[in-house]
PDB file of N, CA and C in Angstrom:
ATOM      1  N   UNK A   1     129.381  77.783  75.204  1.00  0.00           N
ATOM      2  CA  UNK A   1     128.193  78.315  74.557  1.00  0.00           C
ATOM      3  C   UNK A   1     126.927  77.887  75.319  1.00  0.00           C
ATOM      4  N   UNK A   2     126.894  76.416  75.289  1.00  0.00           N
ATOM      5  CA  UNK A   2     125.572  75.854  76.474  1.00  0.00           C
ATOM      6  C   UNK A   2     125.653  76.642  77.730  1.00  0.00           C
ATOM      7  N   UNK A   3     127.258  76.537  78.474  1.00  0.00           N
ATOM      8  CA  UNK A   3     126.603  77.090  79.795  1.00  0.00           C
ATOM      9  C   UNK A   3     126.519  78.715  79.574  1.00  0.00           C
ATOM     10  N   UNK A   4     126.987  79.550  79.206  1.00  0.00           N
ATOM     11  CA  UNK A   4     126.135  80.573  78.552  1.00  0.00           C
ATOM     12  C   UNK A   4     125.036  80.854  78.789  1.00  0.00           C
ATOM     13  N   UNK A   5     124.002  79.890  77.642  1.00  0.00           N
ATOM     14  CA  UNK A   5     122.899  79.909  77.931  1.00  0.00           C
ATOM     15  C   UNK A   5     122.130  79.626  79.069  1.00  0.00           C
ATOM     16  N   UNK A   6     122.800  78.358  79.456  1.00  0.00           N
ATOM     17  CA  UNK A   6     122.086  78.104  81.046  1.00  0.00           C
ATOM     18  C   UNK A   6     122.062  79.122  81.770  1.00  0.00           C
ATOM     19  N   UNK A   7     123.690  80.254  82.071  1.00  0.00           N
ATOM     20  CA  UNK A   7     123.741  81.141  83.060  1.00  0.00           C
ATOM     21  C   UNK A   7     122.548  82.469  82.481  1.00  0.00           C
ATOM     22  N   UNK A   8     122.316  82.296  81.292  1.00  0.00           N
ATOM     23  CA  UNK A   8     121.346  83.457  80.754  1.00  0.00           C
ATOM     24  C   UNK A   8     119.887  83.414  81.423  1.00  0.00           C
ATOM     25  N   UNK A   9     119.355  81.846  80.624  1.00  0.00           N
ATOM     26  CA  UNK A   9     118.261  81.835  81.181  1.00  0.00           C
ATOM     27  C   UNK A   9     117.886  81.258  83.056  1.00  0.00           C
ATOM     28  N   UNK A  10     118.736  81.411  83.456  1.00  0.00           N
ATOM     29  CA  UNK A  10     119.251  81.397  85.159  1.00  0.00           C
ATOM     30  C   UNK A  10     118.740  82.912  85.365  1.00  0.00           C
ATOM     31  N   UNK A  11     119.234  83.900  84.646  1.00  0.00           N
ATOM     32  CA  UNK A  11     119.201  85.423  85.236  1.00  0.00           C
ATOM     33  C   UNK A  11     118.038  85.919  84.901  1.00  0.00           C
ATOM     34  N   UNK A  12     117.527  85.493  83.678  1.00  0.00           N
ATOM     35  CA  UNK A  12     115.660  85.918  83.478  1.00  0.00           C
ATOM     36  C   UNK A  12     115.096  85.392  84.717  1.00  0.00           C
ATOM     37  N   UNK A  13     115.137  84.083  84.886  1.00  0.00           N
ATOM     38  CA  UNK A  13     114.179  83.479  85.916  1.00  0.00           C
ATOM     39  C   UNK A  13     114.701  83.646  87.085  1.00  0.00           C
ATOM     40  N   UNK A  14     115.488  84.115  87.675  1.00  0.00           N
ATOM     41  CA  UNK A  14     116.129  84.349  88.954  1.00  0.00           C
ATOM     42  C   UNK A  14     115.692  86.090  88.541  1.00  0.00           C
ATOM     43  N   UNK A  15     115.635  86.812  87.783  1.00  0.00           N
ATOM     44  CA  UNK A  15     114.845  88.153  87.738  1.00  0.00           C
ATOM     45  C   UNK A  15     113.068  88.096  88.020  1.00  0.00           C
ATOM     46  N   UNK A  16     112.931  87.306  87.525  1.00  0.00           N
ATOM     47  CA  UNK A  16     111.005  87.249  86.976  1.00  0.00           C
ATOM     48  C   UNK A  16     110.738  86.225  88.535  1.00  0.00           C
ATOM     49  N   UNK A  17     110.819  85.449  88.697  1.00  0.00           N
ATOM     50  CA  UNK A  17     110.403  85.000  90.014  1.00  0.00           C
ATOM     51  C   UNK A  17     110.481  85.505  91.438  1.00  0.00           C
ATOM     52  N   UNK A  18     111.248  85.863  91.922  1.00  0.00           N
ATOM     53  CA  UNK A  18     111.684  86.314  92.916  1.00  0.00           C
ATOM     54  C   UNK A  18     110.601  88.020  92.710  1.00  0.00           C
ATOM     55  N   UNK A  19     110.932  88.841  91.610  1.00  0.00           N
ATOM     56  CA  UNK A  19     110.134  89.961  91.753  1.00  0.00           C
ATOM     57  C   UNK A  19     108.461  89.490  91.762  1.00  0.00           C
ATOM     58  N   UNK A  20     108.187  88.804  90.843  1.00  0.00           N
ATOM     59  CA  UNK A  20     106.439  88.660  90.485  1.00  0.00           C
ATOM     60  C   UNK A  20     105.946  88.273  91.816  1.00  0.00           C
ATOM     61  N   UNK A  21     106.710  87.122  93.091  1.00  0.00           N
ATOM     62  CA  UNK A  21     106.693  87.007  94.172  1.00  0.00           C
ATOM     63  C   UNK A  21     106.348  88.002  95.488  1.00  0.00           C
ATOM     64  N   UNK A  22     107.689  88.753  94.970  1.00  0.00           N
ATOM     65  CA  UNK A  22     107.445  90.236  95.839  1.00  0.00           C
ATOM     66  C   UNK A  22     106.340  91.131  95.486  1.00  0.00           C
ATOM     67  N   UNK A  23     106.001  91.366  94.397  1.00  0.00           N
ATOM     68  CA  UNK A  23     105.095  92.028  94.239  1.00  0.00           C
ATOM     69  C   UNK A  23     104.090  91.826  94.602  1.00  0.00           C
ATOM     70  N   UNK A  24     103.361  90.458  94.059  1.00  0.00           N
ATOM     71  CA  UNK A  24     102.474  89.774  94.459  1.00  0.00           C
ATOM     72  C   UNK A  24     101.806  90.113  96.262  1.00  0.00           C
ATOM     73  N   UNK A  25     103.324  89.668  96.961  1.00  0.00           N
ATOM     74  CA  UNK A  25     102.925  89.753  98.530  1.00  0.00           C
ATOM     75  C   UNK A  25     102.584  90.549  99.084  1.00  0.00           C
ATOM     76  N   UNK A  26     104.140  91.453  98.625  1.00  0.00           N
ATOM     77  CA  UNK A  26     104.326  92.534  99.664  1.00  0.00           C
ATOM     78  C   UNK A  26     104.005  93.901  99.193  1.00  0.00           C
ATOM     79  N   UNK A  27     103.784  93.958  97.481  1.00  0.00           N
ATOM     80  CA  UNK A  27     103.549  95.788  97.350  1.00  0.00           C
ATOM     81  C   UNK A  27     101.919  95.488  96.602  1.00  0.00           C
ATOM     82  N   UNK A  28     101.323  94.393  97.496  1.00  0.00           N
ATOM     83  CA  UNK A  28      99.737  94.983  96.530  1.00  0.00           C
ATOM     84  C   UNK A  28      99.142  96.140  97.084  1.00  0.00           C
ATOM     85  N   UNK A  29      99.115  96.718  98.029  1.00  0.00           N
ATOM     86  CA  UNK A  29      98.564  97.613  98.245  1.00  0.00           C
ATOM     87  C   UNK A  29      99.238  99.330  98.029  1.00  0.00           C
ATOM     88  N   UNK A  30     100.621  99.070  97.410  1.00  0.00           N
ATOM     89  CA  UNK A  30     101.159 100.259  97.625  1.00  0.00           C
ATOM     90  C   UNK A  30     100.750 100.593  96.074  1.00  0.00           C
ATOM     91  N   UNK A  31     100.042 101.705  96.274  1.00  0.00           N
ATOM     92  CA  UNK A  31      99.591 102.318  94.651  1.00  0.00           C
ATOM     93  C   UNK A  31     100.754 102.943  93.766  1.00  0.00           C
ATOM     94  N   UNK A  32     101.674 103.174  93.753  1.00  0.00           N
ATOM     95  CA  UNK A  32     103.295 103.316  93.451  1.00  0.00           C
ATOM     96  C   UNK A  32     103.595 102.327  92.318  1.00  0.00           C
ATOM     97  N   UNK A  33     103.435 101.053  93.050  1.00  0.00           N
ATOM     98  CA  UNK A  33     103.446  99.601  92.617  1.00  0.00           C
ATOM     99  C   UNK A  33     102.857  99.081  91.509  1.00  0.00           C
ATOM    100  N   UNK A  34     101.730  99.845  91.760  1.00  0.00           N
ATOM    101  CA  UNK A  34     100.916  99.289  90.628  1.00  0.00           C
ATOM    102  C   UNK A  34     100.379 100.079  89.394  1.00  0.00           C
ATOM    103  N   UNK A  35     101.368 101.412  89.437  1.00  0.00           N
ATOM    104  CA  UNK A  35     101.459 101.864  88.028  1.00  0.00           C
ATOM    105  C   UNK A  35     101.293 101.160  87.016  1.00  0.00           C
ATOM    106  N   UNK A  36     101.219 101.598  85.534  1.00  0.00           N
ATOM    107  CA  UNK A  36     101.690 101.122  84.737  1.00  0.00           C
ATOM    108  C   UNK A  36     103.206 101.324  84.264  1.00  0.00           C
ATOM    109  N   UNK A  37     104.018 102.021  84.386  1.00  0.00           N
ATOM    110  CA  UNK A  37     105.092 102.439  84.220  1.00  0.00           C
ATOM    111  C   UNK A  37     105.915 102.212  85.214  1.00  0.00           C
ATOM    112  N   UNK A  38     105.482 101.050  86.585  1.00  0.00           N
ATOM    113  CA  UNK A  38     106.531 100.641  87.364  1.00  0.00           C
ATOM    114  C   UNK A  38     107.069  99.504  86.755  1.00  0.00           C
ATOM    115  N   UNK A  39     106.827  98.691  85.817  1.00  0.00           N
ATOM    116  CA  UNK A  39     107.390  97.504  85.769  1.00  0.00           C
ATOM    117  C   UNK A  39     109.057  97.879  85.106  1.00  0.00           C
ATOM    118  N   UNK A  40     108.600  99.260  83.824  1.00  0.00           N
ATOM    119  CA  UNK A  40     109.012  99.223  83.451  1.00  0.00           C
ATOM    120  C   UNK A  40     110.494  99.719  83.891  1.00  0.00           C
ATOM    121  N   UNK A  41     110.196 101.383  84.827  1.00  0.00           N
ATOM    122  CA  UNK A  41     111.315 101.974  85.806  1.00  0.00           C
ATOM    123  C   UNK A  41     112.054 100.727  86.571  1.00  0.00           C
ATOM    124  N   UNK A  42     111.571  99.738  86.987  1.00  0.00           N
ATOM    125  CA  UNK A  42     111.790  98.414  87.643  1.00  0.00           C
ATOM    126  C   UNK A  42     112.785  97.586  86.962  1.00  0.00           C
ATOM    127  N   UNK A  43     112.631  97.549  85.301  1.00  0.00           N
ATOM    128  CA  UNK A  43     113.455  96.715  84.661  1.00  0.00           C
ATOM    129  C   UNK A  43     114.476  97.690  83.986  1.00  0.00           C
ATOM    130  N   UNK A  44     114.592  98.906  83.804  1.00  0.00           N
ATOM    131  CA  UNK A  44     115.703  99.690  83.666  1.00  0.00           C
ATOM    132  C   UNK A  44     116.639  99.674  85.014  1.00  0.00           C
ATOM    133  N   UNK A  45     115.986  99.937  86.111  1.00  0.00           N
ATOM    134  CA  UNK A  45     116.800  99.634  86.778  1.00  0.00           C
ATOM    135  C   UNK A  45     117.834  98.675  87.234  1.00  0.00           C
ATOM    136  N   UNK A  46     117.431  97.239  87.045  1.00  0.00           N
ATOM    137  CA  UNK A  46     117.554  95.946  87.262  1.00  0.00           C
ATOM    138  C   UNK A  46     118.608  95.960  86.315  1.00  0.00           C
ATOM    139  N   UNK A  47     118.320  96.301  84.881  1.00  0.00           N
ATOM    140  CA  UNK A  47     119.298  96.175  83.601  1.00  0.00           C
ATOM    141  C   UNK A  47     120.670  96.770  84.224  1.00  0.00           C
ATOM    142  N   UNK A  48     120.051  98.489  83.781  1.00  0.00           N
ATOM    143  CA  UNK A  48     121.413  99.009  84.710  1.00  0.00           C
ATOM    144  C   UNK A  48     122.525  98.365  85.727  1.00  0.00           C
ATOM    145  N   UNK A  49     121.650  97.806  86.904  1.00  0.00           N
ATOM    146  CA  UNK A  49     122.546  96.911  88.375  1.00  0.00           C
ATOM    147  C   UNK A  49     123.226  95.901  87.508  1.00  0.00           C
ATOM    148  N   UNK A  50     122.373  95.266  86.271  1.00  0.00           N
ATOM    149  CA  UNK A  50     123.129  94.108  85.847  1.00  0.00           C
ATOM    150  C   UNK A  50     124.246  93.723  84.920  1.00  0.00           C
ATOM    151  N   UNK A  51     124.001  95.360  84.383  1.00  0.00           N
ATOM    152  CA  UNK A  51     125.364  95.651  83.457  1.00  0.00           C
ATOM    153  C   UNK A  51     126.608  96.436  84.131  1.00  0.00           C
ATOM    154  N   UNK A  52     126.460  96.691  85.231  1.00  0.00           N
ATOM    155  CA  UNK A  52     127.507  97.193  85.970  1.00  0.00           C
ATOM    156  C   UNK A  52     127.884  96.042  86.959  1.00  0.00           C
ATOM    157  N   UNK A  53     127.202  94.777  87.034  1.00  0.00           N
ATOM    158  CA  UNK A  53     127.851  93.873  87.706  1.00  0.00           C
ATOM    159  C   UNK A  53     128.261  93.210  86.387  1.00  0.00           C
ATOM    160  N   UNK A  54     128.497  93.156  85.262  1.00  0.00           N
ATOM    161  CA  UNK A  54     129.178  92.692  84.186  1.00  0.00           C
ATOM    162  C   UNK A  54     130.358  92.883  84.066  1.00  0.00           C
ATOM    163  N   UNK A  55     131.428  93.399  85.368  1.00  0.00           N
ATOM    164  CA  UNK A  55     132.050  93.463  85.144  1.00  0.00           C
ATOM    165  C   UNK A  55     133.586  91.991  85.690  1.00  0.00           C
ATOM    166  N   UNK A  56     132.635  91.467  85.990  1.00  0.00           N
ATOM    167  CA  UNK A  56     133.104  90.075  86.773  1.00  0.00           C
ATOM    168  C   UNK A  56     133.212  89.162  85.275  1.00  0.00           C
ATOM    169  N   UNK A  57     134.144  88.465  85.642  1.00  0.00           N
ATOM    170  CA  UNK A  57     134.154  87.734  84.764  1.00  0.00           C
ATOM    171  C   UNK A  57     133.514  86.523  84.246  1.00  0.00           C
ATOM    172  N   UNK A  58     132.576  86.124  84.738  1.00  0.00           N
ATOM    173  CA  UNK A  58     131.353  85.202  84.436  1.00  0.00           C
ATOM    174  C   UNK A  58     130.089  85.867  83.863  1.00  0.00           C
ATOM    175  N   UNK A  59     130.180  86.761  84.541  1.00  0.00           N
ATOM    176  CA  UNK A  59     128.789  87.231  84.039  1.00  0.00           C
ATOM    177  C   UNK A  59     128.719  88.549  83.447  1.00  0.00           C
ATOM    178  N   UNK A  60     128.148  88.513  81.797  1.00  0.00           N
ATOM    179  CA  UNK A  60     128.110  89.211  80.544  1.00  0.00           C
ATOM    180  C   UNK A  60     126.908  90.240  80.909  1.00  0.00           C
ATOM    181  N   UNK A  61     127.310  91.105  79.530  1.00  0.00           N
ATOM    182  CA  UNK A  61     126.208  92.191  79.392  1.00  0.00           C
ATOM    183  C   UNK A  61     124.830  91.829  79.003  1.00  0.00           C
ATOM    184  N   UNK A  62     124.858  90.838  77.979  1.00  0.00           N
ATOM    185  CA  UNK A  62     123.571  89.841  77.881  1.00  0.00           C
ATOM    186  C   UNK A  62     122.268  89.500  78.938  1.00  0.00           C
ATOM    187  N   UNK A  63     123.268  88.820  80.002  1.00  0.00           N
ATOM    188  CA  UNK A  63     122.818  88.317  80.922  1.00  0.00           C
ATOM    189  C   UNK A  63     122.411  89.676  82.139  1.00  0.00           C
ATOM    190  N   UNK A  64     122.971  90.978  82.213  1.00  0.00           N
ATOM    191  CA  UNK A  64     122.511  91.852  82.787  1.00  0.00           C
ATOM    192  C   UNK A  64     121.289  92.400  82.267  1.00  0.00           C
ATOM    193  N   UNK A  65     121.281  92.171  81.017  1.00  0.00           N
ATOM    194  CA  UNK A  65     120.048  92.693  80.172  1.00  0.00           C
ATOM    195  C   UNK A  65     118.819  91.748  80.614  1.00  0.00           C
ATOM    196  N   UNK A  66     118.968  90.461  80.001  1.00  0.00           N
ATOM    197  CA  UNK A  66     118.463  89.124  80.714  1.00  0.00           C
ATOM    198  C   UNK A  66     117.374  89.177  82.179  1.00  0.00           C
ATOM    199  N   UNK A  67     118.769  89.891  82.770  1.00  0.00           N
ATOM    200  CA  UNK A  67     118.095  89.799  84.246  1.00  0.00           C
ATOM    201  C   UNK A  67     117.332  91.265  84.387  1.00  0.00           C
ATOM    202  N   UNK A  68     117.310  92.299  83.818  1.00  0.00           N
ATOM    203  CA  UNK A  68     116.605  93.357  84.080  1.00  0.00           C
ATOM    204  C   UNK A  68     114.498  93.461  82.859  1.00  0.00           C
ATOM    205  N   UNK A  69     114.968  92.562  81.628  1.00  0.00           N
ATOM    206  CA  UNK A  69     114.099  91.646  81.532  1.00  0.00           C
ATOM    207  C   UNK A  69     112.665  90.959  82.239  1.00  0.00           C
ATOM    208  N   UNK A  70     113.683  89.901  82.779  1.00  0.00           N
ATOM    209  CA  UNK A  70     113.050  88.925  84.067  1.00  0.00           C
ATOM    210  C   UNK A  70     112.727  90.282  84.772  1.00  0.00           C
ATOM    211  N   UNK A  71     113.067  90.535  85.865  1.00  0.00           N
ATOM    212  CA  UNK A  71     112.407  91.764  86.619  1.00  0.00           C
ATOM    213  C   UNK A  71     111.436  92.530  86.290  1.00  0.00           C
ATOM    214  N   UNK A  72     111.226  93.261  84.779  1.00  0.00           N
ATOM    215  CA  UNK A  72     110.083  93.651  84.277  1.00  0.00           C
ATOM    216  C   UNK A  72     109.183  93.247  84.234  1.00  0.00           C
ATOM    217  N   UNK A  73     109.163  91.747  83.632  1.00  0.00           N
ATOM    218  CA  UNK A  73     107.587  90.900  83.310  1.00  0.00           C
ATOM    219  C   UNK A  73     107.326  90.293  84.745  1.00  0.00           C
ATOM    220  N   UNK A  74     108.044  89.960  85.429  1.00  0.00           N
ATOM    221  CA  UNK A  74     108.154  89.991  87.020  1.00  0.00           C
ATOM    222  C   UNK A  74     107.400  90.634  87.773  1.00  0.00           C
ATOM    223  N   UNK A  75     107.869  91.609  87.228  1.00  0.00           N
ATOM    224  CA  UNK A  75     106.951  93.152  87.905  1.00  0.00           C
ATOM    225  C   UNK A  75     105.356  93.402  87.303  1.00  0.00           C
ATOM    226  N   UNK A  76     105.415  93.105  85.817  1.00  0.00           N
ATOM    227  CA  UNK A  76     103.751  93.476  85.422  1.00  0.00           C
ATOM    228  C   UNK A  76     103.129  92.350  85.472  1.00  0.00           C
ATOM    229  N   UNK A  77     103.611  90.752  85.719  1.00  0.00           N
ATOM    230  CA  UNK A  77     103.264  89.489  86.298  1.00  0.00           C
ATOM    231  C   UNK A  77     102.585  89.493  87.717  1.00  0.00           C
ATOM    232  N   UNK A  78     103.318  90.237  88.754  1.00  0.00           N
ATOM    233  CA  UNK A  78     102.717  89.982  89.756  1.00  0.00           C
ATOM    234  C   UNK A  78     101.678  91.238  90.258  1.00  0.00           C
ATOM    235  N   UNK A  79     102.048  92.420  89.110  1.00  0.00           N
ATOM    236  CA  UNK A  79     100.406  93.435  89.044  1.00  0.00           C
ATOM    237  C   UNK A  79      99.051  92.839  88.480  1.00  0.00           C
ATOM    238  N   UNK A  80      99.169  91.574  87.807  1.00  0.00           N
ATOM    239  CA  UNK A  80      98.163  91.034  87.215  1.00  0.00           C
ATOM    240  C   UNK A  80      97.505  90.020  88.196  1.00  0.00           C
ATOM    241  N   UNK A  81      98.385  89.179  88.970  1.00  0.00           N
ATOM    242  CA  UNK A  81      98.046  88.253  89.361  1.00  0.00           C
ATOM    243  C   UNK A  81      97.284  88.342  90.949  1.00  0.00           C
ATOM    244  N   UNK A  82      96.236  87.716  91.565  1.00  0.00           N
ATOM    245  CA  UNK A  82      95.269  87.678  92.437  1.00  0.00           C
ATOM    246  C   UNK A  82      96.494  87.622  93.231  1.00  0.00           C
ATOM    247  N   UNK A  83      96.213  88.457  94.745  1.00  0.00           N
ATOM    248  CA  UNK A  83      96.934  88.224  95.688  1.00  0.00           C
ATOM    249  C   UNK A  83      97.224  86.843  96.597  1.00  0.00           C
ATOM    250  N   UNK A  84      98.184  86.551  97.241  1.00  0.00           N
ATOM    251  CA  UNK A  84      98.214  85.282  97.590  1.00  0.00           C
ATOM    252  C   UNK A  84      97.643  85.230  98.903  1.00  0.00           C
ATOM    253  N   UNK A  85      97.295  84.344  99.642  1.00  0.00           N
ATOM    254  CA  UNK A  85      96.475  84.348 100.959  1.00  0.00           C
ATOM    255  C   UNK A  85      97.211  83.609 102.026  1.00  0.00           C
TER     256      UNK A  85
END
């Protein structure tokens, strides 16, 4: 049940960091990016990849959800945030 959770909240933050990162760097200037409705196409997608890798036996539908999640606020996290220098 604990590691569960650990592997859950592993897949939010291994979703939400890594994207808010990328965004941040590499797509501030692409106007695409900075829709309002990319975070969201962004975290359907992510969900999707993560429930079709659910099919392994460690890692649940939860945790695909989890990680497509993380990727969303990821995504409208690093549309908010000042570019890095």
């Amino acid at each position: 049940m604990i590691i569960g959770l650990l592997l859950g909240a592993a897949a939010l933050g291994g979703g939400f960091i890594p994207t808010r990162n990328f965004v941040r760097r590499r797509l501030r200037y692409v106007d695409g990016a900075q829709k309002p409705a990319a975070p969201i196409v962004a975290g359907v997608v992510a969900t999707a990849a993560g429930v079709v890798v659910a099919a392994l036996p460690i890692i649940t539908v939860p945790m695909g959800v989890l990680f497509g999640i993380g990727v969303g606020t990821g995504w409208a996290s690093g549309q908010k945030a000042p570019p890095e220098s």
